[in-house]
Protein backbone atom coordinates (compact mmCIF):
# COMPACT_ATOMS: atom_id res chain seq x y z
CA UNK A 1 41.89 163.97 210.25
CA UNK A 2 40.39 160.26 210.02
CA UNK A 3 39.72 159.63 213.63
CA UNK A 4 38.43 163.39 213.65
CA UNK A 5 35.76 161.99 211.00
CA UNK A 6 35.07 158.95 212.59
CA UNK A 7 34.79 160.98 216.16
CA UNK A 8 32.28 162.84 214.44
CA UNK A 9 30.36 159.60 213.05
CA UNK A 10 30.80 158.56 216.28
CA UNK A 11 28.52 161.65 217.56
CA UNK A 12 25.95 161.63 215.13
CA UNK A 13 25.30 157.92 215.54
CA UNK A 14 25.00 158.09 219.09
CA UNK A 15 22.58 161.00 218.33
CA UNK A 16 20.71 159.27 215.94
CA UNK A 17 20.49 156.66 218.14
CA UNK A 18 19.13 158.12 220.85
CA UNK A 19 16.49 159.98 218.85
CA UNK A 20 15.19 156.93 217.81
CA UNK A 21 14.80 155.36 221.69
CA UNK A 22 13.22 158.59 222.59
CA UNK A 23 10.51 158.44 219.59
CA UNK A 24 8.04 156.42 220.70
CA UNK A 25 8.11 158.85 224.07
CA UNK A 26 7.47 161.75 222.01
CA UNK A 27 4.88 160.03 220.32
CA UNK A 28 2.84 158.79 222.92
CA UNK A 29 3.42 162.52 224.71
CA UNK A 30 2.71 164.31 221.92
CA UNK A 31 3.02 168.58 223.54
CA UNK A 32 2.74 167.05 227.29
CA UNK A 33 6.58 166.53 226.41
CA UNK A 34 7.18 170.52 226.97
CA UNK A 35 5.41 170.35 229.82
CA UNK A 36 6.82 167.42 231.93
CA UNK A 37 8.65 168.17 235.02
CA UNK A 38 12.00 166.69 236.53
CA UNK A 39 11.56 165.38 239.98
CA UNK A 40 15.47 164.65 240.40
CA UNK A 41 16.99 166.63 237.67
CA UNK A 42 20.49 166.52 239.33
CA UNK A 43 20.59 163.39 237.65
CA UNK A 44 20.61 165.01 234.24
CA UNK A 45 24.42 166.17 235.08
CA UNK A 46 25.17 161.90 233.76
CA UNK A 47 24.62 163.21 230.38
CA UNK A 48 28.05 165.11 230.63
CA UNK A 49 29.80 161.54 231.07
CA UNK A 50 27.77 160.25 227.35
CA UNK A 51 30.61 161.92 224.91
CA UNK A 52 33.47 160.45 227.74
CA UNK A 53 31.62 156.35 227.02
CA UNK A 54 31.27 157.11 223.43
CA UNK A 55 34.76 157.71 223.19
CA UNK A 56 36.07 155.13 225.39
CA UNK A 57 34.17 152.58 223.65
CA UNK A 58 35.12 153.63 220.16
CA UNK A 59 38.15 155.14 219.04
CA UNK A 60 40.21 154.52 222.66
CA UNK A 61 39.10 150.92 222.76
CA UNK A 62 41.15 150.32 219.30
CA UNK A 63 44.37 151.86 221.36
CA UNK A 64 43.70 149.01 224.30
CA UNK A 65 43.57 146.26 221.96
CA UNK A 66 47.05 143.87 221.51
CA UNK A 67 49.13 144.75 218.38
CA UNK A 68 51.23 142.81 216.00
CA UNK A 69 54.67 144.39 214.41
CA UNK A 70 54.79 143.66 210.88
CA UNK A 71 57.18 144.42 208.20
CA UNK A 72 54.22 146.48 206.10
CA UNK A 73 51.06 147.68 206.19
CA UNK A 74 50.51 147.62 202.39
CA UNK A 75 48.90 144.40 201.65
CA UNK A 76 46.33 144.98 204.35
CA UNK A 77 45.56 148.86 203.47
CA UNK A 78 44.91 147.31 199.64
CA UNK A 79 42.00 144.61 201.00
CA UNK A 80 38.66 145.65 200.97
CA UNK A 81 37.22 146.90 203.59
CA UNK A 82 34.45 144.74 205.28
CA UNK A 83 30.95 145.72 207.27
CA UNK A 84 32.24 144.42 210.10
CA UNK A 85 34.88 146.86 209.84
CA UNK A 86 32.51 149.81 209.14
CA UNK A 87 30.59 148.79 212.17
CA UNK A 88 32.82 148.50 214.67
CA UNK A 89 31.40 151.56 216.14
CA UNK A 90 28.07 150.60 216.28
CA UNK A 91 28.08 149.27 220.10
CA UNK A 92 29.69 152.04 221.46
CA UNK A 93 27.25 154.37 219.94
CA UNK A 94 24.76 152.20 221.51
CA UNK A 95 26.07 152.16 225.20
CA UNK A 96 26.39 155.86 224.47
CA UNK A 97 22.76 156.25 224.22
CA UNK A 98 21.59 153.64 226.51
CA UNK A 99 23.50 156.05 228.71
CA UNK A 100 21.77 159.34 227.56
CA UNK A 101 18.32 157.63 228.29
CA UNK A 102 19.12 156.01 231.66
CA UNK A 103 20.22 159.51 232.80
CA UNK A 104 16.34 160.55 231.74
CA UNK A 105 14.87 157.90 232.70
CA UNK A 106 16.85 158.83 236.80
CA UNK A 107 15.56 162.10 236.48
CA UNK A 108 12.51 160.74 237.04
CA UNK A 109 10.48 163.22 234.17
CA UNK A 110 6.99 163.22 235.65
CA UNK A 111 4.02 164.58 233.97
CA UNK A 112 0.32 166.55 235.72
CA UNK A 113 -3.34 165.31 234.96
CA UNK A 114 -5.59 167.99 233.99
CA UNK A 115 -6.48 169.68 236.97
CA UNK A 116 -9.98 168.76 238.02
CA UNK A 117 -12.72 171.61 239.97
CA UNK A 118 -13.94 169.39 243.22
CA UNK A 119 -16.91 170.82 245.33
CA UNK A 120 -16.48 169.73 248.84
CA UNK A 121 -18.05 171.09 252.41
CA UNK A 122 -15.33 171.64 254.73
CA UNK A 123 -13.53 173.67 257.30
CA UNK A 124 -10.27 175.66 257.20
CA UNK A 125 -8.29 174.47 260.02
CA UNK A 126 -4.84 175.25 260.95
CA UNK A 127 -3.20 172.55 263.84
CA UNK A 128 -0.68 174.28 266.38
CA UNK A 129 1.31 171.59 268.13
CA UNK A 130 3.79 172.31 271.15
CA UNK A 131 7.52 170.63 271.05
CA UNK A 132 9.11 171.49 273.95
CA UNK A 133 10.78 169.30 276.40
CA UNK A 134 8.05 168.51 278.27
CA UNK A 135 6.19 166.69 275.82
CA UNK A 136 8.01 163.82 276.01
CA UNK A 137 6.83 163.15 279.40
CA UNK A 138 5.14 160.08 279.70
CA UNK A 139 1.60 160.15 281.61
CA UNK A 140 0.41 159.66 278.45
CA UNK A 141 1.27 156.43 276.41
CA UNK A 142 3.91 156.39 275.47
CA UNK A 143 4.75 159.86 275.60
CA UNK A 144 2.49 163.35 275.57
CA UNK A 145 4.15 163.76 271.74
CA UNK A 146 3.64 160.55 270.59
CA UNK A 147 0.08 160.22 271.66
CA UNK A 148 -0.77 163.69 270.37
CA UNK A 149 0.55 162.83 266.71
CA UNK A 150 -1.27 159.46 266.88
CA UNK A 151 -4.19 161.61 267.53
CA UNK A 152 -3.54 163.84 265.02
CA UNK A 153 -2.79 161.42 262.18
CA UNK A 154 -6.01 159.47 262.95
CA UNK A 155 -8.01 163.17 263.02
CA UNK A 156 -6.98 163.39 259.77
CA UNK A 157 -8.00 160.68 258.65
CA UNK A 158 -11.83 160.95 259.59
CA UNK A 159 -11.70 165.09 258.08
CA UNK A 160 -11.23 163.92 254.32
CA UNK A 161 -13.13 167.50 253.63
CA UNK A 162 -11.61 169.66 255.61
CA UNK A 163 -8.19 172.04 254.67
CA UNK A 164 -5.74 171.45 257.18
CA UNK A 165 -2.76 173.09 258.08
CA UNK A 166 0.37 172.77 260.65
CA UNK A 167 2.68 175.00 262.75
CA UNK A 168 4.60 173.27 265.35
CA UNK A 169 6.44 175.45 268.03
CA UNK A 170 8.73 175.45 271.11
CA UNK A 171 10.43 178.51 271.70
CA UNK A 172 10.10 179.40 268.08
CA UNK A 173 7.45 178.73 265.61
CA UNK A 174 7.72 176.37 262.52
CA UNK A 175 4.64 176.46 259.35
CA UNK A 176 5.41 172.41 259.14
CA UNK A 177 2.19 173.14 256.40
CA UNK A 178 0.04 175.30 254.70
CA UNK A 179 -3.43 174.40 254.25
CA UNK A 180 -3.99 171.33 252.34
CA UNK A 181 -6.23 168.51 251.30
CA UNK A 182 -3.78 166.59 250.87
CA UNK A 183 -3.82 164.03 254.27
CA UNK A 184 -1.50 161.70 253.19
CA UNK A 185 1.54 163.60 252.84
CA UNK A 186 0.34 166.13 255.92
CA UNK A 187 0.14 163.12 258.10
CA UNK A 188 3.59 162.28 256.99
CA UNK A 189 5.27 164.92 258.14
CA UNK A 190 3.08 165.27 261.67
CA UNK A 191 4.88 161.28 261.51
CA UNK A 192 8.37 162.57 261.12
CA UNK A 193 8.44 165.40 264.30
CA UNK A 194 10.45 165.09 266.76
CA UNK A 195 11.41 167.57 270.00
CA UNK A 196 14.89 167.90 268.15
CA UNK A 197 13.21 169.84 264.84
CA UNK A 198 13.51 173.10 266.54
CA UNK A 199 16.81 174.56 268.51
CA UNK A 200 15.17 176.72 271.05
CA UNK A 201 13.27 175.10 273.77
CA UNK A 202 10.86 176.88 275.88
CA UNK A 203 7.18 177.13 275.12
CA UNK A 204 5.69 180.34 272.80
CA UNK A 205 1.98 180.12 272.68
CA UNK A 206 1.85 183.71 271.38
CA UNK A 207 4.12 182.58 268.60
CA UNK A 208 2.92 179.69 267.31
CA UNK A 209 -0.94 180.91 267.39
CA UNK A 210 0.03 184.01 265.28
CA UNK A 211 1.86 182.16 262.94
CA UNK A 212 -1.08 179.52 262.55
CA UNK A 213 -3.68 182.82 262.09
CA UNK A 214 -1.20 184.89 259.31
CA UNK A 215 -2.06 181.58 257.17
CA UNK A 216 -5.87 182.14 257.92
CA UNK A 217 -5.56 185.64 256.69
CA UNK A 218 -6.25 184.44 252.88
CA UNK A 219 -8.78 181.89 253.56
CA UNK A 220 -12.54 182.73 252.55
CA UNK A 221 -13.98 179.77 254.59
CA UNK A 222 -17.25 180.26 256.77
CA UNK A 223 -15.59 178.23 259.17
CA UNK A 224 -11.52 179.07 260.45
CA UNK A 225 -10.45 177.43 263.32
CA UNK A 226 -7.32 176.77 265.21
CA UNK A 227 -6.15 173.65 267.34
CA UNK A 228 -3.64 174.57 270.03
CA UNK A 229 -2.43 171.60 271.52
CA UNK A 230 0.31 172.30 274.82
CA UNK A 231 1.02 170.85 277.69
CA UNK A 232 2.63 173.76 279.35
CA UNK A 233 2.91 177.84 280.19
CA UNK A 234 3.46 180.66 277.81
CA UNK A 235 7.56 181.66 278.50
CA UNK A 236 8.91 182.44 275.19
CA UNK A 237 8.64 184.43 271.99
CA UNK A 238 7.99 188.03 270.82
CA UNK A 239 4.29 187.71 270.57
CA UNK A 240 2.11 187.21 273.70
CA UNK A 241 -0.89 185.28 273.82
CA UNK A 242 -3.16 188.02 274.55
CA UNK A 243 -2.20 189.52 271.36
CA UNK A 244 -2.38 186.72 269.24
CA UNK A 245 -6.23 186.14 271.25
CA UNK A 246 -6.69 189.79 269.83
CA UNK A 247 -5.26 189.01 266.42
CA UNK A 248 -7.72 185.72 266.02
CA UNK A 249 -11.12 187.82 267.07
CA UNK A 250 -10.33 190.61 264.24
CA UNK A 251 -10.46 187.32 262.05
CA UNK A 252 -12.83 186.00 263.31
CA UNK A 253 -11.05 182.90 264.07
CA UNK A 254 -12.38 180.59 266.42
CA UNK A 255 -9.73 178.71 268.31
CA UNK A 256 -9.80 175.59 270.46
CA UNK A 257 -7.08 174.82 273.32
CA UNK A 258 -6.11 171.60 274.46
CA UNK A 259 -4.03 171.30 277.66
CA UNK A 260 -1.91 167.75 277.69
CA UNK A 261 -1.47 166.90 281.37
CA UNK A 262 -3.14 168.87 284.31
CA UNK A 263 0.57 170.13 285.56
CA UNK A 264 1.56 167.33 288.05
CA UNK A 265 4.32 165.62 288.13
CA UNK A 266 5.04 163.63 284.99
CA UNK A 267 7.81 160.64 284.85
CA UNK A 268 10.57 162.94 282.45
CA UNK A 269 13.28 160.88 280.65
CA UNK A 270 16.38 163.02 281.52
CA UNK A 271 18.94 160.62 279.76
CA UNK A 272 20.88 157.40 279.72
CA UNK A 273 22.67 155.41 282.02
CA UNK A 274 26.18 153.73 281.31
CA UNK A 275 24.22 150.48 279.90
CA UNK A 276 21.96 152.67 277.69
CA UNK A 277 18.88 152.41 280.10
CA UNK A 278 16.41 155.62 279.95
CA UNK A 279 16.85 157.41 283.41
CA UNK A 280 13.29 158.63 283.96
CA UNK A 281 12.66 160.97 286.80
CA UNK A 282 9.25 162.66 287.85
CA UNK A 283 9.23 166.48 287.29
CA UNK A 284 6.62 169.19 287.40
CA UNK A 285 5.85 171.02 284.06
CA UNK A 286 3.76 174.19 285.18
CA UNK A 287 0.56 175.11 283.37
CA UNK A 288 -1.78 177.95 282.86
CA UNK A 289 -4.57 176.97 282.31
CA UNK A 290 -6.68 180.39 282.69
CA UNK A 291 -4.38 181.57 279.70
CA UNK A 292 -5.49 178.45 277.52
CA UNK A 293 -9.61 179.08 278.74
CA UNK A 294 -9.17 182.94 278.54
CA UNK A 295 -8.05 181.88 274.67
CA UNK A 296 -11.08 180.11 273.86
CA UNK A 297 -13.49 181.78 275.70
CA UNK A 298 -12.24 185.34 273.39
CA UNK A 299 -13.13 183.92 270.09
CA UNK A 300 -15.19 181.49 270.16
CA UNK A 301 -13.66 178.49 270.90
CA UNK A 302 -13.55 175.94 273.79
CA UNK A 303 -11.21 174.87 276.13
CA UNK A 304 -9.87 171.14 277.39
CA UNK A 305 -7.53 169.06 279.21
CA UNK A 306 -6.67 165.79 278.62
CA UNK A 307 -4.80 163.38 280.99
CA UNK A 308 -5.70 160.37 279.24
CA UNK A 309 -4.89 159.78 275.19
CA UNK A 310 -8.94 158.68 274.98
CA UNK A 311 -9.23 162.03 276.65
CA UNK A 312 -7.25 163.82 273.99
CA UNK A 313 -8.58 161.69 271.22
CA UNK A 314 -12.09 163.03 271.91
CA UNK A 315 -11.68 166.16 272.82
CA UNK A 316 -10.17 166.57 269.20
CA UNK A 317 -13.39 165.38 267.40
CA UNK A 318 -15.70 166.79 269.79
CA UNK A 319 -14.30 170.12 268.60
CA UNK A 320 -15.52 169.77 265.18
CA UNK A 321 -18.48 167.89 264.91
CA UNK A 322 -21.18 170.64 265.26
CA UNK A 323 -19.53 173.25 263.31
CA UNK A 324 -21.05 174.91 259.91
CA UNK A 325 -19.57 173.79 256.97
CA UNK A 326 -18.32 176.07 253.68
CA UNK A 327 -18.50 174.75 250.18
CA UNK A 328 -15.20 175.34 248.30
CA UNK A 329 -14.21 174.15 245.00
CA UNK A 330 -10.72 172.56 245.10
CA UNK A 331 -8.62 172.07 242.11
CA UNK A 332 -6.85 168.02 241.77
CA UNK A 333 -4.47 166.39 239.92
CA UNK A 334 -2.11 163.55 239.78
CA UNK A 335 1.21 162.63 239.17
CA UNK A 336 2.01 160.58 236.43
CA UNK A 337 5.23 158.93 235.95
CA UNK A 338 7.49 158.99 232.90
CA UNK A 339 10.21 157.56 233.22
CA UNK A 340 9.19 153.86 232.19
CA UNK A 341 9.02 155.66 228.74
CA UNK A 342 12.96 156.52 228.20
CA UNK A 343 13.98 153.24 231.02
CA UNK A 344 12.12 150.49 228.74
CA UNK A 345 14.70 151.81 225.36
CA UNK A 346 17.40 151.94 227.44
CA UNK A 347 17.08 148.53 228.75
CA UNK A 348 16.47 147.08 224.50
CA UNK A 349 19.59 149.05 223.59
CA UNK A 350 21.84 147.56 226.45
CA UNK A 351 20.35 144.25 224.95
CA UNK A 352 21.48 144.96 221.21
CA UNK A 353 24.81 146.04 222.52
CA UNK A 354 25.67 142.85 224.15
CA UNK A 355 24.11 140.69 221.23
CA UNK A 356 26.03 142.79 218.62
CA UNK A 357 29.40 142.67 220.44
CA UNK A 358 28.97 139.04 221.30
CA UNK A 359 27.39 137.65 217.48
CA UNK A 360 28.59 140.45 214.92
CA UNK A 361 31.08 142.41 216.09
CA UNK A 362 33.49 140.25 218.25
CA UNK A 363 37.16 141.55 218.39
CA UNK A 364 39.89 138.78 218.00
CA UNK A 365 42.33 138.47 219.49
């Protein structure tokens, strides 16, 4: 019945304790605390382990602790009892908080700005971007994919106003984004593509242009364009390109082709050699380019080839520059982190701990 008690002294001291790390918190929060969101909550699942330390550091730690046999116990049960003695559970309610609010503090609780109404001019634009094999040919530096994301990253860089989106494709289509204004991150992930992203090879215009234009179905912008960006003939996929050319003029979608390469023969690295060397050979990746101008010429759009990454670099910005703009109001906010909040009273209580086991509270022997 006593170490029941002194279990549950044990509990409500820890509690106590960690209510009073977490005040100033809920203070400076004041209701943003019910709104505040976990970025890696799986780290919450430490706070099953804070009963387990309290324990361990209470009640079993007397158990660990040498012992001396002695004839009777009466002479010390009749002494008074010191403080020491009534604290000696102080530190491991202590650690037992410190743990509670580290466990916060890694799940990283993250709180929004008040969104803010932004009135820019822009255009909605939705990037299509072919991965198959053949893009890692390299008659452009250092290789057709490489060059175009370089391109791409830099184009969105100079369209600050502009809503971009991102569907990559080889013999499947991918959204890699919905439309955005949010670069940074978009550019990010253009960064991080690679031909191994998606398990079918082959090359599905159709595909990934009707997948770009079912995201273009919502938007209200004067100006909706697409980017296709290949380097190679339409041989895969449900949807055909002269259905997805049909789908884009009942939007009124204007889209803009870009072949990579003019379909000669392009140095192709095929694999390795026993030292690890890239065996490159030259192989011919067919194009169509009528299919690519008959594209563009349907809605709107125009039609280029680039051999060259200059070549591809402008041909990107020369797509956009005389275009009308639509004003759009665009709601912002940013992320604010919390964590310092609960990390900064974990850090003090670790501190007490270590002063109060190594001044106050020292065990002997």
């Amino acid at each position: 019945m006593r170490t029941a008690f002194r279990l549950f002294g044990v509990a409500l001291g820890a509690a106590l304790v960690t209510m009073a790390g977490l005040a100033w918190a809920l203070v400076l929060l004041g209701p943003e605390v019910f709104a505040l969101r976990w970025d890696r909550p799986w780290w919450l699942l430490l706070l099953g382990a804070a009963p387990l330390v309290a324990w361990l550091t209470t009640v079993a730690e007397d158990r660990r602790v040498p012992r001396l046999r002695v004839g009777s116990l009466a002479p010390a049960l009749a002494t008074p009892v010191g403080v020491r003695v009534r604290l000696r559970d102080f530190p491991g309610m202590l650690r037992a908080a410190a743990l509670v609010l580290v466990a916060l503090a890694l799940a990283k609780p993250q709180s929004l700005t008040a969104a803010e109404l932004d009135e820019r001019s822009g255009i909605d634009i939705m990037l299509v971007l072919d991965l198959s094999g053949s893009m890692q040919a390299a008659d452009l530096k250092p290789s057709r994919l490489d060059a175009a994301k370089s391109v791409i990253q830099e184009f969105l860089e100079r369209r600050q106003d502009d809503r971009i989106g991102a569907v990559v494709f080889a013999g499947e289509a991918f959204l890699l984004s919905p439309l955005t204004l949010d670069k940074q991150r978009l550019a990010q992930q253009v960064g991080k593509m690679s031909l191994d992203k998606l398990t079918t090879d082959g090359t599905a215009i159709g595909e990934g242009l009707g997948t770009a234009l079912a995201r273009m179905r919502s938007s209200q912008a004067e100006s909706r364009v697409v980017i296709l960006l290949t380097d190679g003939a339409n041989n895969a996929g449900q949807m055909s390109p002269e259905y997805a050319t049909a789908l884009a003029k009942k939007l009124g979608v204007k889209v803009y082709t870009v072949q990579i390469g003019n379909g000669d023969e392009a140095p192709l690295p095929v694999g390795v050699d026993a030292f690890g060397r890239p065996i490159v050979r030259m192989v011919h990746a067919p194009v169509n380019p009528e299919v690519l101008r008959t594209i563009a010429k349907e809605t709107g759009g125009e039609f280029f080839v680039a051999t060259q990454t200059e070549e591809l670099r402008s041909s990107m910005h020369q797509i956009l520059d005389k275009l009308p703009k639509t004003r759009f109001e665009a709601a912002s906010s940013d992320v604010v982190e919390r964590f310092p909040l609960v990390l900064i009273p974990a850090g003090l209580l670790v501190i007490v701990e270590a002063l109060v086991r190594a001044l106050l509270l020292r065990r002997f022997p």
